[in-house]
PDB file of N, CA and C in Angstrom:
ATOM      1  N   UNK A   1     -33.797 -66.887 -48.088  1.00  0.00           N
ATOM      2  CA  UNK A   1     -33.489 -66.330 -49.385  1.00  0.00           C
ATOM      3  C   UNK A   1     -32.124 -66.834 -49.832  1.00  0.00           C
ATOM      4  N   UNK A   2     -31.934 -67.033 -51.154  1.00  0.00           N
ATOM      5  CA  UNK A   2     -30.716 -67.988 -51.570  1.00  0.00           C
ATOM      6  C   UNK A   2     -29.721 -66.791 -52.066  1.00  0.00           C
ATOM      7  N   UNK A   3     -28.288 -66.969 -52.090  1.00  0.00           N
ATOM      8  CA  UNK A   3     -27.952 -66.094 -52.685  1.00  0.00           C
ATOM      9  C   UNK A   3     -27.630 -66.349 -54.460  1.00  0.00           C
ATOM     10  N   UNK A   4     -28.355 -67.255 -55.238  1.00  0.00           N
ATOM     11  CA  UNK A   4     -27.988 -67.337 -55.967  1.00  0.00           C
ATOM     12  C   UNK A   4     -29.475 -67.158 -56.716  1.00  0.00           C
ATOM     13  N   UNK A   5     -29.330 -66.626 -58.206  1.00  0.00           N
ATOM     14  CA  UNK A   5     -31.255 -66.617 -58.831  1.00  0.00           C
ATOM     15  C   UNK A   5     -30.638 -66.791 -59.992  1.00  0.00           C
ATOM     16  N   UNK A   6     -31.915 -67.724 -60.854  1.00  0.00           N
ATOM     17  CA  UNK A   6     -31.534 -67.445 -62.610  1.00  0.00           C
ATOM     18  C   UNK A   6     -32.901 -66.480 -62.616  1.00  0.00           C
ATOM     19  N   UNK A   7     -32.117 -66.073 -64.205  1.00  0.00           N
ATOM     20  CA  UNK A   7     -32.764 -65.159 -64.680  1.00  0.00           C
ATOM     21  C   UNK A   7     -34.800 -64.793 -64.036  1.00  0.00           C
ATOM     22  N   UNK A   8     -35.223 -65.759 -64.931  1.00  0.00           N
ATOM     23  CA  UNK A   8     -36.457 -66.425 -64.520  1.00  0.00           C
ATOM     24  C   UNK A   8     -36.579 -65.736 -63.287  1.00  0.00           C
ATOM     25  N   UNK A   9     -36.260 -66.095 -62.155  1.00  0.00           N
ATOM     26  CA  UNK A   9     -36.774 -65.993 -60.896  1.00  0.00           C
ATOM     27  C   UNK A   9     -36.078 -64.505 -60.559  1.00  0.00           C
ATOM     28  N   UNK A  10     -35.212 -63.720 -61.017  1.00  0.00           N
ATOM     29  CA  UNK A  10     -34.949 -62.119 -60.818  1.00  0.00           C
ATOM     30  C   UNK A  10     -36.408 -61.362 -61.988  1.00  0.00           C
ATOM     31  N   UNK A  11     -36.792 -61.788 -62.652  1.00  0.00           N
ATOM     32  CA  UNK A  11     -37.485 -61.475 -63.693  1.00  0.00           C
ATOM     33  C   UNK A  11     -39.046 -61.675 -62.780  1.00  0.00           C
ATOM     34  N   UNK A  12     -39.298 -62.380 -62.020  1.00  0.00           N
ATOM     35  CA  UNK A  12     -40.528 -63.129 -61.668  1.00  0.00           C
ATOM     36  C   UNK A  12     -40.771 -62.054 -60.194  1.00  0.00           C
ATOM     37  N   UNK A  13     -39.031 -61.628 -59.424  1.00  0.00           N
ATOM     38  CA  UNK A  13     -39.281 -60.873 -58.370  1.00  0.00           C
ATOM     39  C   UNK A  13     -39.523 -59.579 -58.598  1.00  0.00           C
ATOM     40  N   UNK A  14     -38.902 -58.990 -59.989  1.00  0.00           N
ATOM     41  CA  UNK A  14     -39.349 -57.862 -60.073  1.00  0.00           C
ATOM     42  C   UNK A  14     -40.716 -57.515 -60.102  1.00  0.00           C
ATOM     43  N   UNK A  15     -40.917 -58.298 -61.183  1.00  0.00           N
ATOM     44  CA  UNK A  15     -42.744 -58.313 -61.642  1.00  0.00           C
ATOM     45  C   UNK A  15     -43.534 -58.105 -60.128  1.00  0.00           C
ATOM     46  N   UNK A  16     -43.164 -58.412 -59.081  1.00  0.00           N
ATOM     47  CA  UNK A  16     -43.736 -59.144 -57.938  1.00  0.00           C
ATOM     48  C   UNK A  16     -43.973 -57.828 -57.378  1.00  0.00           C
ATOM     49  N   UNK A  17     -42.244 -56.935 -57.013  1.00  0.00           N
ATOM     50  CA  UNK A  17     -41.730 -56.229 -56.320  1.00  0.00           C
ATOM     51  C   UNK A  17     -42.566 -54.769 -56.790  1.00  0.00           C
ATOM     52  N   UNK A  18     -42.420 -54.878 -58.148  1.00  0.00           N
ATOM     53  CA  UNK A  18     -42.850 -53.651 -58.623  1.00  0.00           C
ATOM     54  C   UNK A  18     -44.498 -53.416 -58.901  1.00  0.00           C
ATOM     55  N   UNK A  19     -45.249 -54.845 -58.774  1.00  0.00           N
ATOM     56  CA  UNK A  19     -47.020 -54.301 -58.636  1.00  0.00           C
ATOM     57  C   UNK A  19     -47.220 -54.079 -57.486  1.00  0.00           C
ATOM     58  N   UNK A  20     -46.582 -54.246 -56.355  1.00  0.00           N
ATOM     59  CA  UNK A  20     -46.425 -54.391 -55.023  1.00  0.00           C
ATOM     60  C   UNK A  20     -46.393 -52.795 -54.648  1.00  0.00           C
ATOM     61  N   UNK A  21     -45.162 -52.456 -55.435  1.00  0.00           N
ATOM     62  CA  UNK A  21     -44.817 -50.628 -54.854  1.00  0.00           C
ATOM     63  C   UNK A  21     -45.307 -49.795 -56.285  1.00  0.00           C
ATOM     64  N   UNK A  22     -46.134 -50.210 -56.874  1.00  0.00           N
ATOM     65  CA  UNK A  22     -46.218 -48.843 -58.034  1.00  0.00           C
ATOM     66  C   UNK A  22     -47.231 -47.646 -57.669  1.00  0.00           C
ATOM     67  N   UNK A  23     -46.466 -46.742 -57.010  1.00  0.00           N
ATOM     68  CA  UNK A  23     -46.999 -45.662 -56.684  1.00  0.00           C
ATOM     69  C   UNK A  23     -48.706 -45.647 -57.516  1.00  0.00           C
ATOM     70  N   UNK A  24     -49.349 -46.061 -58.691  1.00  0.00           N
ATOM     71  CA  UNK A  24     -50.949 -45.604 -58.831  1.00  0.00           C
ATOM     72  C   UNK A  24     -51.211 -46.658 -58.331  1.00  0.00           C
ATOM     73  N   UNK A  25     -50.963 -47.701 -57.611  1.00  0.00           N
ATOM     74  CA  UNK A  25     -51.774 -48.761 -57.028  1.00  0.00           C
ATOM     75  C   UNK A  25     -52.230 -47.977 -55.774  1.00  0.00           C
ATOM     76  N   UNK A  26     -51.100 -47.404 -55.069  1.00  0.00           N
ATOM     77  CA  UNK A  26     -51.772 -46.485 -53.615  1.00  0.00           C
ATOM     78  C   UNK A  26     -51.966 -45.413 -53.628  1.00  0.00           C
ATOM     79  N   UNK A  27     -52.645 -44.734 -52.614  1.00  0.00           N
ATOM     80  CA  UNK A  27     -52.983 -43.304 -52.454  1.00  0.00           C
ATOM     81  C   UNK A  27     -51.965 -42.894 -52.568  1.00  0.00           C
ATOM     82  N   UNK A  28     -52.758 -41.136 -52.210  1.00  0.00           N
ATOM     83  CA  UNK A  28     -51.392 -40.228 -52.349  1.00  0.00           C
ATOM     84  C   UNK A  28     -50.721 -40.154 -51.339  1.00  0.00           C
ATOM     85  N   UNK A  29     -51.017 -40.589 -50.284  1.00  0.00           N
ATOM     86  CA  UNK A  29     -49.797 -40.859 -49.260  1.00  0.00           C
ATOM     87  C   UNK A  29     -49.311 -41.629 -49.132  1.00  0.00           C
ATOM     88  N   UNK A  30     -49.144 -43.005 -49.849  1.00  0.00           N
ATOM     89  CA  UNK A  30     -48.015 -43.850 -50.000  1.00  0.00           C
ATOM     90  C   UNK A  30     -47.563 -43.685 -51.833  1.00  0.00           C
ATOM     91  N   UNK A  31     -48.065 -42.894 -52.141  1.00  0.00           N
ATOM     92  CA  UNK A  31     -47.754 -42.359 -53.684  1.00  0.00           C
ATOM     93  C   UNK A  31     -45.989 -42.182 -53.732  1.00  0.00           C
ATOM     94  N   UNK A  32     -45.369 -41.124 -52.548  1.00  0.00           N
ATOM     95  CA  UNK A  32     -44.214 -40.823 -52.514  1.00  0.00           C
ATOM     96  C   UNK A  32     -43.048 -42.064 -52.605  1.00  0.00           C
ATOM     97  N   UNK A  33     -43.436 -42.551 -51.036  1.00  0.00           N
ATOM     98  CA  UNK A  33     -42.735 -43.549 -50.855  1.00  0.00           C
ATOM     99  C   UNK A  33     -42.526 -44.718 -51.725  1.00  0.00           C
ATOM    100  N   UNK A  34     -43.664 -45.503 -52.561  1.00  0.00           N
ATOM    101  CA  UNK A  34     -43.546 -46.176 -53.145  1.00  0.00           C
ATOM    102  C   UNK A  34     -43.092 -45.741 -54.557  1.00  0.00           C
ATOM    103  N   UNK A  35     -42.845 -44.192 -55.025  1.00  0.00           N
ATOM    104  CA  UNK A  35     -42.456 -43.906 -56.177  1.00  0.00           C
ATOM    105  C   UNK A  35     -40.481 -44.044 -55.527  1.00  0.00           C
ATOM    106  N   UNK A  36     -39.918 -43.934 -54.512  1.00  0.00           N
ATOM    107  CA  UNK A  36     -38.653 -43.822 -54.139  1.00  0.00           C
ATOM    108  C   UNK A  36     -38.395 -45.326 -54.619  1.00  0.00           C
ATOM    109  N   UNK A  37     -39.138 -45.968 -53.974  1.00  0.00           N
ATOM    110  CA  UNK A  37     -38.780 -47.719 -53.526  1.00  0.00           C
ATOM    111  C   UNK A  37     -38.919 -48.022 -55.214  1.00  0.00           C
ATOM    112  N   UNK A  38     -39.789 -47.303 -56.322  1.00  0.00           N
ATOM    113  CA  UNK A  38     -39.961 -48.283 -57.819  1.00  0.00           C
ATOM    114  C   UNK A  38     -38.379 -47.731 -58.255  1.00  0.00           C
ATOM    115  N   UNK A  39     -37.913 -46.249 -57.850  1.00  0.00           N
ATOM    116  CA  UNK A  39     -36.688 -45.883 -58.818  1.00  0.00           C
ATOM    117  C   UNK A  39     -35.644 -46.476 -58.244  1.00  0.00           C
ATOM    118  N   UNK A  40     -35.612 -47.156 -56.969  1.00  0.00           N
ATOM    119  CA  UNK A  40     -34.735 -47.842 -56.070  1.00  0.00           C
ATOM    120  C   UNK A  40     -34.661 -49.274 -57.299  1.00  0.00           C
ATOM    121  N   UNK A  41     -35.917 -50.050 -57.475  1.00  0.00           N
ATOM    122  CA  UNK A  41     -36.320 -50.596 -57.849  1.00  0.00           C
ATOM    123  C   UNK A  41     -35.845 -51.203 -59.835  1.00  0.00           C
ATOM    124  N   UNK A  42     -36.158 -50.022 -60.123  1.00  0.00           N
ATOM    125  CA  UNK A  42     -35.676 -49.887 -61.749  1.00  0.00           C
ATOM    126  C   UNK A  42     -34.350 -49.862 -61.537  1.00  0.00           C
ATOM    127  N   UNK A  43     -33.674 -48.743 -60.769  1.00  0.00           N
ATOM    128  CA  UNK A  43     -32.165 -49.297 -61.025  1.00  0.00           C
ATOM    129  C   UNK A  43     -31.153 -50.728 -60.704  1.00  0.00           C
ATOM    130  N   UNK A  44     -32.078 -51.328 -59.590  1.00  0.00           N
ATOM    131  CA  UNK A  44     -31.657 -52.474 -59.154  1.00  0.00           C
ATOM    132  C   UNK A  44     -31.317 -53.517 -60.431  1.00  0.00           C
ATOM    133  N   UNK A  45     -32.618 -53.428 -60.662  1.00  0.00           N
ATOM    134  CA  UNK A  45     -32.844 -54.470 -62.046  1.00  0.00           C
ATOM    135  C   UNK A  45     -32.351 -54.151 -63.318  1.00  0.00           C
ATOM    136  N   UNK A  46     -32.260 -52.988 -63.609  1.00  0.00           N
ATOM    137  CA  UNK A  46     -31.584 -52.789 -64.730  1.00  0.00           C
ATOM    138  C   UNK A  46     -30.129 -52.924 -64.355  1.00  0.00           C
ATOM    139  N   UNK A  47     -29.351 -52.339 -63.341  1.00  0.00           N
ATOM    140  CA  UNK A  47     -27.903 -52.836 -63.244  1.00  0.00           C
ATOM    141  C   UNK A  47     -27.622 -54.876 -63.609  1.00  0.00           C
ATOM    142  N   UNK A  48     -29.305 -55.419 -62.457  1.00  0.00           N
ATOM    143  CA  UNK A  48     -28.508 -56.943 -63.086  1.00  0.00           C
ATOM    144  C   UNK A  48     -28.735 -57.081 -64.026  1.00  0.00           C
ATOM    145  N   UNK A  49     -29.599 -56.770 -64.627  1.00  0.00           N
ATOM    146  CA  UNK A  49     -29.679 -57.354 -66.655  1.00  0.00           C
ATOM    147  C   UNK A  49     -28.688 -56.461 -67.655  1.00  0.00           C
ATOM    148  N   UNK A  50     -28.086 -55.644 -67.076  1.00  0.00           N
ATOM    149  CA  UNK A  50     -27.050 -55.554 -67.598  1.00  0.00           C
ATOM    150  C   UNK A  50     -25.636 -56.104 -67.870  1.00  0.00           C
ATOM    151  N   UNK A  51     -25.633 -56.546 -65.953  1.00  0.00           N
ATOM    152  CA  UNK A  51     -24.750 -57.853 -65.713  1.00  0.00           C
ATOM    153  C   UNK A  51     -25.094 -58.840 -66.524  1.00  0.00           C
ATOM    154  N   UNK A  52     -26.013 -59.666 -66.779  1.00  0.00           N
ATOM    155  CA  UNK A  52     -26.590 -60.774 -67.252  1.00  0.00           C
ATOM    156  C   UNK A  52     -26.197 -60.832 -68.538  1.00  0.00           C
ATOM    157  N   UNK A  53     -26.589 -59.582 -69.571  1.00  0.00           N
ATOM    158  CA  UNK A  53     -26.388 -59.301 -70.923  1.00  0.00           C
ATOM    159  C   UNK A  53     -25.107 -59.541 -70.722  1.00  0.00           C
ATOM    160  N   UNK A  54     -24.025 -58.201 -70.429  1.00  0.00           N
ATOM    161  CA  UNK A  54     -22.496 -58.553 -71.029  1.00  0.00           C
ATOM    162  C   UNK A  54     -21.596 -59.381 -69.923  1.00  0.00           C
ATOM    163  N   UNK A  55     -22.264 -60.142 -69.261  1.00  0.00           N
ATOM    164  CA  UNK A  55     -21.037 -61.012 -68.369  1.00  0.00           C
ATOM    165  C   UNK A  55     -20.301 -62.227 -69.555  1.00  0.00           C
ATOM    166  N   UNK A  56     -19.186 -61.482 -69.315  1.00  0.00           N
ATOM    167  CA  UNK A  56     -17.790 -62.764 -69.721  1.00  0.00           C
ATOM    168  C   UNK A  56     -17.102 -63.521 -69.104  1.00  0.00           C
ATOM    169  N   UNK A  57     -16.988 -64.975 -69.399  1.00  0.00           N
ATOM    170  CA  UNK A  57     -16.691 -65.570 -68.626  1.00  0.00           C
ATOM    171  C   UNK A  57     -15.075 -65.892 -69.825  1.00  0.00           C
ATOM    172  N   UNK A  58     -14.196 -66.116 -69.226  1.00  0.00           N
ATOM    173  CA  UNK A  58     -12.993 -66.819 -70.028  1.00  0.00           C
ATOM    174  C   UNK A  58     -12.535 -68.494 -69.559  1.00  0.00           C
ATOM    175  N   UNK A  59     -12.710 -69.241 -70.435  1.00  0.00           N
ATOM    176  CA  UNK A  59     -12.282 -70.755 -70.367  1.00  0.00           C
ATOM    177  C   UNK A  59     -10.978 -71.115 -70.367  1.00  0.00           C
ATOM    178  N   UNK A  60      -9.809 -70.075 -70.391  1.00  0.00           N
ATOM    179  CA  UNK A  60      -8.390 -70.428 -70.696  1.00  0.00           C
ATOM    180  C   UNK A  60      -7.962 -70.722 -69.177  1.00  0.00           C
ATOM    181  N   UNK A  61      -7.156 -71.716 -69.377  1.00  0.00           N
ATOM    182  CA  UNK A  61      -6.631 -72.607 -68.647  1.00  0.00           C
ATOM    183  C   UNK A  61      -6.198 -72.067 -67.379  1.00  0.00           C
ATOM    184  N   UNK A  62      -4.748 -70.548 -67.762  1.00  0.00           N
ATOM    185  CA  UNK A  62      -4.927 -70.137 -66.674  1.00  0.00           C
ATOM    186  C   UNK A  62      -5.694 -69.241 -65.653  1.00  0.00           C
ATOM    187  N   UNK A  63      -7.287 -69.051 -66.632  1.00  0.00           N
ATOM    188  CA  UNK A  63      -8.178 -67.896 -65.798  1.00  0.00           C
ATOM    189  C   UNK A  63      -9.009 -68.757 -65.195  1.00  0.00           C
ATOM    190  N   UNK A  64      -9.126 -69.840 -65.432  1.00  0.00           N
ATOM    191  CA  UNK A  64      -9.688 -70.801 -64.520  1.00  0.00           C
ATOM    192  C   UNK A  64      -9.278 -71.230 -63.332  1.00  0.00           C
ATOM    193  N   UNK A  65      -7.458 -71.569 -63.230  1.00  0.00           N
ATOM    194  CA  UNK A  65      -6.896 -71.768 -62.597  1.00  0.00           C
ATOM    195  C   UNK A  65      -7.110 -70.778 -60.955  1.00  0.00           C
ATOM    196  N   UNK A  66      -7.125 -69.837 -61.954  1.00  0.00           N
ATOM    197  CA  UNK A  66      -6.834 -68.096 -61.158  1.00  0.00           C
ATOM    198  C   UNK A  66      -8.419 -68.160 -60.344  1.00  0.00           C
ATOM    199  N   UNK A  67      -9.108 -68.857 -60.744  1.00  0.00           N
ATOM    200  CA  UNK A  67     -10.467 -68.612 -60.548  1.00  0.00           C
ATOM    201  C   UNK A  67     -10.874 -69.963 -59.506  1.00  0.00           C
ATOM    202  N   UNK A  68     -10.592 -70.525 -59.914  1.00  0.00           N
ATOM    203  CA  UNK A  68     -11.034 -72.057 -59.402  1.00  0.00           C
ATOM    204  C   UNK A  68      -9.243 -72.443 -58.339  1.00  0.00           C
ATOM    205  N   UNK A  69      -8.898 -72.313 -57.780  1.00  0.00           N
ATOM    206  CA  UNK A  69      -7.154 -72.778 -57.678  1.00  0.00           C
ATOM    207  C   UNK A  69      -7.332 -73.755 -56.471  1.00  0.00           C
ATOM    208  N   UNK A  70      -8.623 -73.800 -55.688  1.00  0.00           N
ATOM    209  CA  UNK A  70      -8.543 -75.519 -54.980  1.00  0.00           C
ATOM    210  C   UNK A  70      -8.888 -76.590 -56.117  1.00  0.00           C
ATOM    211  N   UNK A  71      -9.488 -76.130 -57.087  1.00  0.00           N
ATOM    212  CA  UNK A  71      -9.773 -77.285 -58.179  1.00  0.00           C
ATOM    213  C   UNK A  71      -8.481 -77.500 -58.868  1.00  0.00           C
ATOM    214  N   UNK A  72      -7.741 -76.892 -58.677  1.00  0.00           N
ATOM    215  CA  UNK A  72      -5.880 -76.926 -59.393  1.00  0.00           C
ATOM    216  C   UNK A  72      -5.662 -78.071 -58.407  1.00  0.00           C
ATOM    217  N   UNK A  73      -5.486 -77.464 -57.196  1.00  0.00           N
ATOM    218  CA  UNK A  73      -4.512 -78.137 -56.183  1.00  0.00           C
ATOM    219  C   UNK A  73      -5.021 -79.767 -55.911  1.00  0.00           C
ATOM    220  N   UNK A  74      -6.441 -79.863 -55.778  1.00  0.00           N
ATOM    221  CA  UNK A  74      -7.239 -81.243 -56.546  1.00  0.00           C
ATOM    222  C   UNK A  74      -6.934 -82.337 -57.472  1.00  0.00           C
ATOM    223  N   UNK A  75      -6.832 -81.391 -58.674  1.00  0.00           N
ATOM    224  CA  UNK A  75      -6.484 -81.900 -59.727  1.00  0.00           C
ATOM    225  C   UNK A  75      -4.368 -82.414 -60.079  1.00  0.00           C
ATOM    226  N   UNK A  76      -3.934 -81.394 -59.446  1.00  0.00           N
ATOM    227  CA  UNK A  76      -2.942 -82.182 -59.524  1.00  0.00           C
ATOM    228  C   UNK A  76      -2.177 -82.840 -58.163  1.00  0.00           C
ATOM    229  N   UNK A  77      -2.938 -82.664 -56.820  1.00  0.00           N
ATOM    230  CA  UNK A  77      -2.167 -83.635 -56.306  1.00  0.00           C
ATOM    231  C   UNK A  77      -3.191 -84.553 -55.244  1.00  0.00           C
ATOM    232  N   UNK A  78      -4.746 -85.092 -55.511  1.00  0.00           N
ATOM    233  CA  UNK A  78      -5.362 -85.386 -54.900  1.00  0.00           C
ATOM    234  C   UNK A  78      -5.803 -86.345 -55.709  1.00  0.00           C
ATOM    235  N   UNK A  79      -5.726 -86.498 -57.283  1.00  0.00           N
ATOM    236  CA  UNK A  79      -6.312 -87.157 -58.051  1.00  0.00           C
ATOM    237  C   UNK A  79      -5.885 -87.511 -58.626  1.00  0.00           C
ATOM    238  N   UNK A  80      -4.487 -87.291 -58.618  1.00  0.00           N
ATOM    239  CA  UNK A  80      -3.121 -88.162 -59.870  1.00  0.00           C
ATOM    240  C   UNK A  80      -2.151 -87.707 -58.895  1.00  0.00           C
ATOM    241  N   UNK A  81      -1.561 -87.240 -58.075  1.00  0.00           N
ATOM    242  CA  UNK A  81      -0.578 -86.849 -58.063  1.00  0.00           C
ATOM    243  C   UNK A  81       0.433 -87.987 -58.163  1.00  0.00           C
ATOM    244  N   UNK A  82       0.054 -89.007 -57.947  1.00  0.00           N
ATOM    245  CA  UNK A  82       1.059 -90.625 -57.852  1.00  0.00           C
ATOM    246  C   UNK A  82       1.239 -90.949 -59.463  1.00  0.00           C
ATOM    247  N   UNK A  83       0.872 -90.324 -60.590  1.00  0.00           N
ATOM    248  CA  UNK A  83       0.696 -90.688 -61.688  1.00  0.00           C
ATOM    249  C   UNK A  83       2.043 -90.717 -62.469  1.00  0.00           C
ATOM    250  N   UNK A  84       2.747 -90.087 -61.954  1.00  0.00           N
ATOM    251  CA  UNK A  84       4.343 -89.901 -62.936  1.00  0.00           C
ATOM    252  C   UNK A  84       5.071 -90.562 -62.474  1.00  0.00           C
ATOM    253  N   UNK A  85       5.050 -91.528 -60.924  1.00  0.00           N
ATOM    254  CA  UNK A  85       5.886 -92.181 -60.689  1.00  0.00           C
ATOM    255  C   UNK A  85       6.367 -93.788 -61.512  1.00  0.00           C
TER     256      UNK A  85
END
């Protein structure tokens, strides 16, 4: 399992996850359990598409920096650093 998914494929596991456990697919004795595992289930997925909807990303120079800072240290002394001499 990867730790990374686009949309698509979180969208494709739910679908998967949730005909899998929807409590009227089974009796009434896996009725319970699989009604725990769908509300386990709904909140999972709704927390990431919430992520998904309002994630911000910022492009300014220094939140990148802050974010990325071996790509700093790269960029200025692995790939020019000889450049001002």
């Amino acid at each position: 399992m990867s730790e990374t998914a686009t949309l698509k494929e979180i969208k494709g596991a739910y679908k998967t996850l949730s005909h899998r456990h929807h409590p009227d697919k089974h009796g009434i004795a896996a009725g319970e359990e699989n009604g725990e595992m769908m509300k386990r289930l709904n909140l999972a997925y709704k927390l990431l598409m919430d992520y998904c909807d309002n994630y911000r990303y910022s492009f300014s120079e220094e939140d990148v920096a802050r974010t990325y800072p071996h790509d700093e240290y790269l960029r200025r002394y692995y790939y020019g650093w000889f450049d001002g001499m």
